[in-house]
C-alpha atoms as a PDB file:
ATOM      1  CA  UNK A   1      23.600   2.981  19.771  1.00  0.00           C
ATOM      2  CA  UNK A   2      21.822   1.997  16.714  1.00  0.00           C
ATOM      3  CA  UNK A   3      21.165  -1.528  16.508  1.00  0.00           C
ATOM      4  CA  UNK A   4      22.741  -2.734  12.957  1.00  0.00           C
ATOM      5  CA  UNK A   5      22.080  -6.147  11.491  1.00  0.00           C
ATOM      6  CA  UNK A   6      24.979  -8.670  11.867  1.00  0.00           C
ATOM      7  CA  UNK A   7      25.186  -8.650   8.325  1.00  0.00           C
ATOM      8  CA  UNK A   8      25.835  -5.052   8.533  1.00  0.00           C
ATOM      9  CA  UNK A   9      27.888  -4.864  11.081  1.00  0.00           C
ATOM     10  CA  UNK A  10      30.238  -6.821   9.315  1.00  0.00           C
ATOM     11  CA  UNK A  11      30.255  -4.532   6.612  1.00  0.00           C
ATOM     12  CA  UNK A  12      30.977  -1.563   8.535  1.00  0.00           C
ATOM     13  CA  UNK A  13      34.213  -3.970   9.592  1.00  0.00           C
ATOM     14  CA  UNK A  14      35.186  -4.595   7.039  1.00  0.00           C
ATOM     15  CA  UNK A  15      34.702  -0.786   5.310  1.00  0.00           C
ATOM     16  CA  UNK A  16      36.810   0.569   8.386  1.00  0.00           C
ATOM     17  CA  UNK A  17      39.514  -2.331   7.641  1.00  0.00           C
ATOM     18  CA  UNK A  18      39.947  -1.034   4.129  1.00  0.00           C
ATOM     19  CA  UNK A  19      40.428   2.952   5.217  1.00  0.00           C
ATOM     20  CA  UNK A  20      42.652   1.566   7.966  1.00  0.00           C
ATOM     21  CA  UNK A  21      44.637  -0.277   5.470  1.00  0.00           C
ATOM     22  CA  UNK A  22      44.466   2.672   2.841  1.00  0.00           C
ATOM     23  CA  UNK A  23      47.219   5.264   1.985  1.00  0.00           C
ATOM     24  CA  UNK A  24      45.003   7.790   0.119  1.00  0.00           C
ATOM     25  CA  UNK A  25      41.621   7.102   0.738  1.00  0.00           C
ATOM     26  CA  UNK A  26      39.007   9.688  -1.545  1.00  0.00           C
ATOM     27  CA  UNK A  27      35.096  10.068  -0.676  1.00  0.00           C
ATOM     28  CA  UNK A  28      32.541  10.759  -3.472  1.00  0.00           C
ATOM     29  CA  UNK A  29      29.997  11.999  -2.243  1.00  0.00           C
ATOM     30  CA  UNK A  30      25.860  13.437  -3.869  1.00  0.00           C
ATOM     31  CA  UNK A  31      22.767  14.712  -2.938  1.00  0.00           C
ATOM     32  CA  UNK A  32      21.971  11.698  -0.637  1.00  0.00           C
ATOM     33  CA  UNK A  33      24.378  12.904   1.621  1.00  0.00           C
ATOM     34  CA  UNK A  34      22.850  15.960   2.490  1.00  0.00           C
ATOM     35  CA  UNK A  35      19.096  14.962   2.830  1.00  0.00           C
ATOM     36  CA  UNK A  36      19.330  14.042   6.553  1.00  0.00           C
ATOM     37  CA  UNK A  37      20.163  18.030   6.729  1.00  0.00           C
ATOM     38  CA  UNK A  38      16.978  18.760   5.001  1.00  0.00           C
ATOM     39  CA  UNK A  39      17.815  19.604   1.162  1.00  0.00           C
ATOM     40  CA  UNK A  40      16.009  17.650  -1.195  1.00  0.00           C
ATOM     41  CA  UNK A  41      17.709  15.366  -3.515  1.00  0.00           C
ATOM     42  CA  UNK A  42      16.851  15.308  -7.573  1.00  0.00           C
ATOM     43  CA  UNK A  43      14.617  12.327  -8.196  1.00  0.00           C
ATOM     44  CA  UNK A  44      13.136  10.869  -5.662  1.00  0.00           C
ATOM     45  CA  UNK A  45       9.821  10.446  -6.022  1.00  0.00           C
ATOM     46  CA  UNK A  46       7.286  13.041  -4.676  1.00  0.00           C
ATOM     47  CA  UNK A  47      10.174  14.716  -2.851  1.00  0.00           C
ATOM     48  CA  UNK A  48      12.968  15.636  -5.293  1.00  0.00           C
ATOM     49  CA  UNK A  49      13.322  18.733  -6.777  1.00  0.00           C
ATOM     50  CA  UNK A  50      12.867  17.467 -10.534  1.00  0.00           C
ATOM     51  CA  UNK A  51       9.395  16.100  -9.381  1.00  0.00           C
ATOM     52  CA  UNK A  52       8.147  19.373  -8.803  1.00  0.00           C
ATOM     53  CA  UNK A  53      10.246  21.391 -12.109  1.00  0.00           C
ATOM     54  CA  UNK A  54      11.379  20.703 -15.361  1.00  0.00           C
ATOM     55  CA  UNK A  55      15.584  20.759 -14.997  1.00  0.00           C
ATOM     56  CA  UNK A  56      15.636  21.780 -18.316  1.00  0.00           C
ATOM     57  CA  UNK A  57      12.943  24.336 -17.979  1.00  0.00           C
ATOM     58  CA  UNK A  58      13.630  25.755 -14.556  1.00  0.00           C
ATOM     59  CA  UNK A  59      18.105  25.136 -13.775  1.00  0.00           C
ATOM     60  CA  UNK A  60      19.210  26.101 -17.321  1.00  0.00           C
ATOM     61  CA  UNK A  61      21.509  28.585 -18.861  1.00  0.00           C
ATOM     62  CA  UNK A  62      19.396  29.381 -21.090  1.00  0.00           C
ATOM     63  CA  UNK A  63      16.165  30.175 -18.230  1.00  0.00           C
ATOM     64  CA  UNK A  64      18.935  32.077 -16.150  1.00  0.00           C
ATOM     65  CA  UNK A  65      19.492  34.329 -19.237  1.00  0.00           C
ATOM     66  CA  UNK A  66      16.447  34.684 -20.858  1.00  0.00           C
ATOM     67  CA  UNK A  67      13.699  34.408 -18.137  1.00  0.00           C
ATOM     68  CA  UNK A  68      16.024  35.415 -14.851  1.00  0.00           C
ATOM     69  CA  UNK A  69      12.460  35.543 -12.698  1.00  0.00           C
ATOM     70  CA  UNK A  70      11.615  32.199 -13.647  1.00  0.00           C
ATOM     71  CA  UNK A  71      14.876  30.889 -12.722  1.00  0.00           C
ATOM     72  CA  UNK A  72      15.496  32.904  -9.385  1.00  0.00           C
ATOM     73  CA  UNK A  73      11.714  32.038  -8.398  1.00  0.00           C
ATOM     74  CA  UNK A  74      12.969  28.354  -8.807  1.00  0.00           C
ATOM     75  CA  UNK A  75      16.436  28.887  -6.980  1.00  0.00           C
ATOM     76  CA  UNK A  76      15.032  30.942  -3.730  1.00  0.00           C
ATOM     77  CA  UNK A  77      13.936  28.079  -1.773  1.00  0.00           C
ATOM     78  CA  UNK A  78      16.357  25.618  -2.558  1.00  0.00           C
ATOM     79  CA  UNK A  79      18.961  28.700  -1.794  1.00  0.00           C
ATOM     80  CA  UNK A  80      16.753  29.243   1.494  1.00  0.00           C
ATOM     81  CA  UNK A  81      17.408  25.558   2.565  1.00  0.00           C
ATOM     82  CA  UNK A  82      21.413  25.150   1.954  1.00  0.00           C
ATOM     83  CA  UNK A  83      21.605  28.460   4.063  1.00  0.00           C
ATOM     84  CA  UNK A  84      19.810  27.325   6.727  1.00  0.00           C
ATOM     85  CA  UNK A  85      21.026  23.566   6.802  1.00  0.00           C
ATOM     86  CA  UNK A  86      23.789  22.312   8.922  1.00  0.00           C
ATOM     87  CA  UNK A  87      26.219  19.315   8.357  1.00  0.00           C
ATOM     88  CA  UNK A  88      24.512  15.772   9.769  1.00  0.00           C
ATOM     89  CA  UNK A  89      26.592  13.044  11.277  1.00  0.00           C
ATOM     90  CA  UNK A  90      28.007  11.731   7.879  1.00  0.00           C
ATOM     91  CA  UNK A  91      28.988  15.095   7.187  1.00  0.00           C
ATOM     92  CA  UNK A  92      30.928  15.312  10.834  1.00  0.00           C
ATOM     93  CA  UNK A  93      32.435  11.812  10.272  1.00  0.00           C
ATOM     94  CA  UNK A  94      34.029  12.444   7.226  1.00  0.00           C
ATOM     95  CA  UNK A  95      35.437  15.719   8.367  1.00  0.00           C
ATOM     96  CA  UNK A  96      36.451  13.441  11.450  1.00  0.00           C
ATOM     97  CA  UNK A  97      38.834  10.664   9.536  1.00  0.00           C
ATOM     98  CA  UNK A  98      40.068  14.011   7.495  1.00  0.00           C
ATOM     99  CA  UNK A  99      41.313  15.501  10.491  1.00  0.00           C
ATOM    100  CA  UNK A 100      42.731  12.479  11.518  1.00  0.00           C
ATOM    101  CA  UNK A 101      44.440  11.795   8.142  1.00  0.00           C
ATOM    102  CA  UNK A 102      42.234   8.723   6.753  1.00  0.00           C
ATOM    103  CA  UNK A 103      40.725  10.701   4.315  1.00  0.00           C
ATOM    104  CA  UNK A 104      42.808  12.575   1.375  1.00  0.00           C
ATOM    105  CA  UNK A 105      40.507  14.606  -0.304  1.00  0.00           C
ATOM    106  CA  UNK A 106      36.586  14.904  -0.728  1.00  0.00           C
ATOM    107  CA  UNK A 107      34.880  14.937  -4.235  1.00  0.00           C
ATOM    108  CA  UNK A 108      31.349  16.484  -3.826  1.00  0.00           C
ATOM    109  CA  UNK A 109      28.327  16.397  -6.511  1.00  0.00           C
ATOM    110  CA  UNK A 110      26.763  19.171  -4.397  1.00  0.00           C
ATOM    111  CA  UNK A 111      26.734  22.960  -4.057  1.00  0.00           C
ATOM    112  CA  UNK A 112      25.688  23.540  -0.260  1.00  0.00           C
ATOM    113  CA  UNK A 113      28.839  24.065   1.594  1.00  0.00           C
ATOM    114  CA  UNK A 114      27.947  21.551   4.474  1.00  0.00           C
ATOM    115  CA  UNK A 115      31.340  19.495   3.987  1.00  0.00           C
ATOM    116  CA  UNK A 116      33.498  23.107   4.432  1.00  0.00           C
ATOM    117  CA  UNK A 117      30.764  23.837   7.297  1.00  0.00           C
ATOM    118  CA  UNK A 118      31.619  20.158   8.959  1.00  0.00           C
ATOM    119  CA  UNK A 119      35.533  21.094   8.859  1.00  0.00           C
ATOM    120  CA  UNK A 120      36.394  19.510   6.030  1.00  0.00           C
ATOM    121  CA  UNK A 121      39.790  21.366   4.122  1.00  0.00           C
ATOM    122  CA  UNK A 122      39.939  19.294   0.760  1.00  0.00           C
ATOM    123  CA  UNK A 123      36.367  19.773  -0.765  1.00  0.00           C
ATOM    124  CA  UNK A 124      36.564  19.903  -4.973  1.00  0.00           C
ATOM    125  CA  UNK A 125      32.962  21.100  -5.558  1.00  0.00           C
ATOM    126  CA  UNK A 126      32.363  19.357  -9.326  1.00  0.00           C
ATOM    127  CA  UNK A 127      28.991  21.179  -9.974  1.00  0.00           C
ATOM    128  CA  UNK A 128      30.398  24.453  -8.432  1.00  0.00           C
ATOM    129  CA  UNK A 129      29.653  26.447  -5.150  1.00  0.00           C
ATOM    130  CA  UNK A 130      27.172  28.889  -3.587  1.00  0.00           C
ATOM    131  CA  UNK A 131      29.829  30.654  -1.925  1.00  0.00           C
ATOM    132  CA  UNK A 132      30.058  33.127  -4.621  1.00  0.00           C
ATOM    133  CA  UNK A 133      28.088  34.895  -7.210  1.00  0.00           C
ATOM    134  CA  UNK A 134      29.671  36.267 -10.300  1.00  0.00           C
ATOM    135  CA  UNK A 135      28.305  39.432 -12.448  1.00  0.00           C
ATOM    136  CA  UNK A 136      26.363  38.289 -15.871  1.00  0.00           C
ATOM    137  CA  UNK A 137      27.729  41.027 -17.621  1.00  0.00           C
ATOM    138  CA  UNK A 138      31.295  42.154 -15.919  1.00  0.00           C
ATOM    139  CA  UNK A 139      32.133  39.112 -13.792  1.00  0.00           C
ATOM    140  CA  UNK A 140      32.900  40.427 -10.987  1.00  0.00           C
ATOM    141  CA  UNK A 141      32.789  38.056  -8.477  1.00  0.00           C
ATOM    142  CA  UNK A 142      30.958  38.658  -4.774  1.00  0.00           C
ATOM    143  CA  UNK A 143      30.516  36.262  -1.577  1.00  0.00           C
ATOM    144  CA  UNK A 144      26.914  35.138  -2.275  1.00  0.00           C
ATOM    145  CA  UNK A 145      26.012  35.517   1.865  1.00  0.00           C
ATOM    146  CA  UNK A 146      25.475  39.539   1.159  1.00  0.00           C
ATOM    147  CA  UNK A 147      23.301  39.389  -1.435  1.00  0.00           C
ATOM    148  CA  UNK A 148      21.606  36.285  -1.294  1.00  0.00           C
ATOM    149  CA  UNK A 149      20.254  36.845   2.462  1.00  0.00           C
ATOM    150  CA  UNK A 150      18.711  39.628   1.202  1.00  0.00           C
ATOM    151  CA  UNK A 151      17.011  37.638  -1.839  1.00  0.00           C
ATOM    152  CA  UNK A 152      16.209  34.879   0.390  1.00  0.00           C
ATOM    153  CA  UNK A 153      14.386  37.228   2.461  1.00  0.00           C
ATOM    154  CA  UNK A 154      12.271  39.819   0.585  1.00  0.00           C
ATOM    155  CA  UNK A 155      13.302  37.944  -3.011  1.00  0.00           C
ATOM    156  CA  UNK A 156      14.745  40.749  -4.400  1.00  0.00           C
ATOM    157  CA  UNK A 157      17.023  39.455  -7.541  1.00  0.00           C
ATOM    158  CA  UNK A 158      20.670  40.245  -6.806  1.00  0.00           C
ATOM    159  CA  UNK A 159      22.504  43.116  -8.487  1.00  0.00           C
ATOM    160  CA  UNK A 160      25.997  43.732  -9.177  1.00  0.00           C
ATOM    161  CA  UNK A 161      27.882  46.591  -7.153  1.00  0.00           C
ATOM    162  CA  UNK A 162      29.296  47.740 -10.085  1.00  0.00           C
ATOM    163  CA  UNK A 163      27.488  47.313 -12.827  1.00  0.00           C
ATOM    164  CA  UNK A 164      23.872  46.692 -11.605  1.00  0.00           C
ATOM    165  CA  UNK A 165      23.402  43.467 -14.355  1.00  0.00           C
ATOM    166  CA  UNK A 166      22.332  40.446 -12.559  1.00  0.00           C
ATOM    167  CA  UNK A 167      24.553  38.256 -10.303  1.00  0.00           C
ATOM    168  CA  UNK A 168      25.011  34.585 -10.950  1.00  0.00           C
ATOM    169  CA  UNK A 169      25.527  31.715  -8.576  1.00  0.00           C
ATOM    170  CA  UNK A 170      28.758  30.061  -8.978  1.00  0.00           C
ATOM    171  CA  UNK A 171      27.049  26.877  -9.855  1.00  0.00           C
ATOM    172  CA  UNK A 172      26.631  24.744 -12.559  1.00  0.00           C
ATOM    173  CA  UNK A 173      23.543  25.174 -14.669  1.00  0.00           C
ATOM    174  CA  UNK A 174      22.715  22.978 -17.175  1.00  0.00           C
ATOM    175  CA  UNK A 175      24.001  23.794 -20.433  1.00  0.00           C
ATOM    176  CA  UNK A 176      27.350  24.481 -18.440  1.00  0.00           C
ATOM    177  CA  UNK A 177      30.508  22.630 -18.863  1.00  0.00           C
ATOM    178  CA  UNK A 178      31.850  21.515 -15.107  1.00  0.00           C
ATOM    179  CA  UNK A 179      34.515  23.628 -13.943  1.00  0.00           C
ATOM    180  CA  UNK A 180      37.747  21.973 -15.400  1.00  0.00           C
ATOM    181  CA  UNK A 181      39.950  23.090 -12.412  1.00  0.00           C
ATOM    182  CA  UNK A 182      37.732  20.864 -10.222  1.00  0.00           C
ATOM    183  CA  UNK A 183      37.607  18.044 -13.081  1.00  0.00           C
ATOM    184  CA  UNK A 184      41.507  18.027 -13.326  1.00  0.00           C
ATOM    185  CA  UNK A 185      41.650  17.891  -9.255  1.00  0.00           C
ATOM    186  CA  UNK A 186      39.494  14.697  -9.286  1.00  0.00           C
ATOM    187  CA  UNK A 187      40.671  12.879 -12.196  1.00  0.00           C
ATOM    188  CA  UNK A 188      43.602  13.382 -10.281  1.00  0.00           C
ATOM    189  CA  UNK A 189      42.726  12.087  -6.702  1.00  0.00           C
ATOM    190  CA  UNK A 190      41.063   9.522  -8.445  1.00  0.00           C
ATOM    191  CA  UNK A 191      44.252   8.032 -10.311  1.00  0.00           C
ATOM    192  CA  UNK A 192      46.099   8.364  -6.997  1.00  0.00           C
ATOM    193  CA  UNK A 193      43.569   6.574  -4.745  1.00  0.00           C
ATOM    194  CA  UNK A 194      43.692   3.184  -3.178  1.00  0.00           C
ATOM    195  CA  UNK A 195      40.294   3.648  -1.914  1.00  0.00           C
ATOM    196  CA  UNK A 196      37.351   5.314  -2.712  1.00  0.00           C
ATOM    197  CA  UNK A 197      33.761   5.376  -0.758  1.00  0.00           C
ATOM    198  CA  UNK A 198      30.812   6.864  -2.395  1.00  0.00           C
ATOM    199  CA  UNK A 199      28.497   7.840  -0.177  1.00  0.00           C
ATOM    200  CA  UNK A 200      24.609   9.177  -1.114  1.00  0.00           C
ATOM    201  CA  UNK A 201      25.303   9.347  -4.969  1.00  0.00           C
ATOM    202  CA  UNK A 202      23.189   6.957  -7.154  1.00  0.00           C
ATOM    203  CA  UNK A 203      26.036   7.564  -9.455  1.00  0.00           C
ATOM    204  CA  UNK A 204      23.496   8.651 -12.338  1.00  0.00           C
ATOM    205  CA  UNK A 205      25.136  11.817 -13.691  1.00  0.00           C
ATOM    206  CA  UNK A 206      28.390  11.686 -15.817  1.00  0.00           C
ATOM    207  CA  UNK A 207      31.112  12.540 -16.018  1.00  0.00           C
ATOM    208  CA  UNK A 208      31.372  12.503 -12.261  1.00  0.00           C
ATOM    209  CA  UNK A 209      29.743   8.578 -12.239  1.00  0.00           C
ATOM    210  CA  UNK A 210      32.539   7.233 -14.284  1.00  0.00           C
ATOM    211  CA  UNK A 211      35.011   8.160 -11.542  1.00  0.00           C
ATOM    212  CA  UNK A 212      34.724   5.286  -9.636  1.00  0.00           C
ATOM    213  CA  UNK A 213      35.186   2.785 -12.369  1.00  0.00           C
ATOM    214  CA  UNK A 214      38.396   4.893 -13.133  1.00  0.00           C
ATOM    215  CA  UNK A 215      39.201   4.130  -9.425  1.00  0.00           C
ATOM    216  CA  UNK A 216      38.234   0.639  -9.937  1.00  0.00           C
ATOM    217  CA  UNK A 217      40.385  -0.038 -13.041  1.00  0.00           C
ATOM    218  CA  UNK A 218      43.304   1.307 -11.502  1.00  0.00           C
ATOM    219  CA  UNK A 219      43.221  -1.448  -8.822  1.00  0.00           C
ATOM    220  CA  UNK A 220      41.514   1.061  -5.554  1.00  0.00           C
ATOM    221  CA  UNK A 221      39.037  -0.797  -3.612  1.00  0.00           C
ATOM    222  CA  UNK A 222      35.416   0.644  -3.448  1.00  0.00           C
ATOM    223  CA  UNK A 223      32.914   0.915  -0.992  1.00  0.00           C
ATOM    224  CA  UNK A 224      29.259   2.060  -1.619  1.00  0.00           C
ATOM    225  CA  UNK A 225      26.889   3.283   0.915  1.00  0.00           C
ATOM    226  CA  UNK A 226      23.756   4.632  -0.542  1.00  0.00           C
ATOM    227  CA  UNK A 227      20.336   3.486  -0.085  1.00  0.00           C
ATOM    228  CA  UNK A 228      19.338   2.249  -3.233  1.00  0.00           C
ATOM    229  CA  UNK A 229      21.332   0.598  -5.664  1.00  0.00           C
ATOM    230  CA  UNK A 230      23.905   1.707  -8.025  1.00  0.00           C
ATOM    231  CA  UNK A 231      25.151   0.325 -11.590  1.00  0.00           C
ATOM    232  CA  UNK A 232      28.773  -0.368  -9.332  1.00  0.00           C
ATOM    233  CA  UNK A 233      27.386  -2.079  -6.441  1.00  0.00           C
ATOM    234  CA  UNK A 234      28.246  -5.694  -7.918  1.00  0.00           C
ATOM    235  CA  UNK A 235      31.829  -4.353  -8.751  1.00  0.00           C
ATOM    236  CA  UNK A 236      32.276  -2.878  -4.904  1.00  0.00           C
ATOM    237  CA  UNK A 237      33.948  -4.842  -2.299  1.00  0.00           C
ATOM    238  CA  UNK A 238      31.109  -2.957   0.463  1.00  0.00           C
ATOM    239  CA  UNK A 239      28.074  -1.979  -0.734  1.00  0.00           C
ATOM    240  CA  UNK A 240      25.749  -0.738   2.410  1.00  0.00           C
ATOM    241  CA  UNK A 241      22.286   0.166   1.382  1.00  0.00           C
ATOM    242  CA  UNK A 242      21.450   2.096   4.498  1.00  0.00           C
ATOM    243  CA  UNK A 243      21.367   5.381   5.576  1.00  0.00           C
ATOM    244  CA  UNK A 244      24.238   7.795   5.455  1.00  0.00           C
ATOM    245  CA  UNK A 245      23.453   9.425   8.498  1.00  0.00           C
ATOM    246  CA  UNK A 246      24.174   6.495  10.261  1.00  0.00           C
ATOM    247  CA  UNK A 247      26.649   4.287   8.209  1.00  0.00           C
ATOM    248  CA  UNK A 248      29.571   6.833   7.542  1.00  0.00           C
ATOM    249  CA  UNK A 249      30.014   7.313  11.455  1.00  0.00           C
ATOM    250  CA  UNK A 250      29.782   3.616  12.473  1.00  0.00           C
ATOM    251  CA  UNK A 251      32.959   3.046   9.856  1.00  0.00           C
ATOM    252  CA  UNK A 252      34.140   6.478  11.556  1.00  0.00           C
ATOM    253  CA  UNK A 253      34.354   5.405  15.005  1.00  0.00           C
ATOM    254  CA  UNK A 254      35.637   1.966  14.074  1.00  0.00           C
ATOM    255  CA  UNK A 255      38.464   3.427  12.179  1.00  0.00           C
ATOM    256  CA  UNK A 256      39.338   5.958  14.962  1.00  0.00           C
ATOM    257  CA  UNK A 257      38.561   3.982  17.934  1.00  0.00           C
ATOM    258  CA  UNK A 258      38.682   0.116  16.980  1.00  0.00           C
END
């Protein structure tokens, strides 16, 4: 048992009072939630993956066209690390209250397939998936697992089976709009929701950082945890600044179990 604060042990009440009390309760969730599983975040210092590359430089459209090797020599490890992680607690949790019908629908910042891997059903990936790859040339579309082992592996760039040009990852580059299928889905689950919790999302990058405001001005209560601050924390009713890992299934267990 982890030994919380009493201050935050009263917040975790009070977050698990609000999902108990909620009808359709949506979780927004970034790159924070995944670091406990080992894949690095975007800016944090010394660690992130933009303080080693230039995003515009190494994750664009533009790279992936032009200069494929500079791109796929920038996407192999990361690609390396979502294949080998698996879901942490907070990942577990939320697929937890899904099963057990506290949670609608998930809204995920991330590509790495650890909320589908946890058991959770209602995932709308907003900066697309790696569970595909799509021809440059043809678009046909593949399941990534073939021919991305194989890249991870020996790094040998993947090919299309039918026309040989190179394969894409199905996610979102920049220069990219965001898939408007997912968009709709969220702005959607968003104007239905009572409740949403972001959780590990510094809510930096719109449009997917406006959401919660939407939420907010349509009368849903919000709960933050994240663990450093965000520009809603002073709107929230919760706002945990503590670790995912640990936070999501301490409200868990107090919604399932009292």
């Amino acid at each position: 048992m982890i030994p919380f604060s009493e201050k935050t042990q009263e917040n975790i009440q009070f977050a698990a009072d609000l999902f108990r009390q909620s009808k359709h309760a949506v979780i927004l969730t970034g790159a924070g939630l995944s670091t406990p599983s080992g894949i690095p975040d975007f800016r944090s210092t010394g660690t992130g993956l933009w303080s080693k590359d230039e995003p515009l430089e190494a994750a664009s459209l533009t790279t992936f066209r032009t200069r494929p090797e500079r791109f796929f020599s920038w996407f192999r490890p990361l690609a390396s690390q979502i294949y080998n992680a698996q879901p942490n607690p907070a990942h577990l949790a939320l697929a937890q209250m899904e099963a057990a019908g506290k949670i609608k629908s998930i809204i995920t910042q991330n590509i790495d397939m650890l909320h589908q891997k946890a058991g959770s059903k209602t995932v709308i990936e907003m900066h697309g998936t790696m569970q595909t790859l799509t021809c440059s040339q043809c678009y046909h579309q593949v399941q990534a697992k073939e021919y991305l082992a194989p890249f991870v592996d020996t790094g040998e760039l993947p090919k299309c089976p039918n026309c040989a040009q190179l394969l894409k990852p199905d996610v979102i580059l920049f220069g990219e709009q965001l898939p408007q299928a997912a968009m709709s889905k969220a702005q959607r689950e968003t104007r239905q929701c009572d409740l949403m919790l972001v959780a590990g999302s510094s809510l930096e990058v719109l449009p997917v950082a406006g959401l919660p405001m939407q939420a907010l001005d349509r009368g849903a209560h919000l709960i933050i945890v994240n663990n450093t601050q965000t520009y809603l924390n002073v709107r929230a009713d919760v706002a945990i600044l503590e670790d995912v890992a640990t936070i999501i299934p301490a409200i868990t267990e107090r919604v399932l179990h009292g």
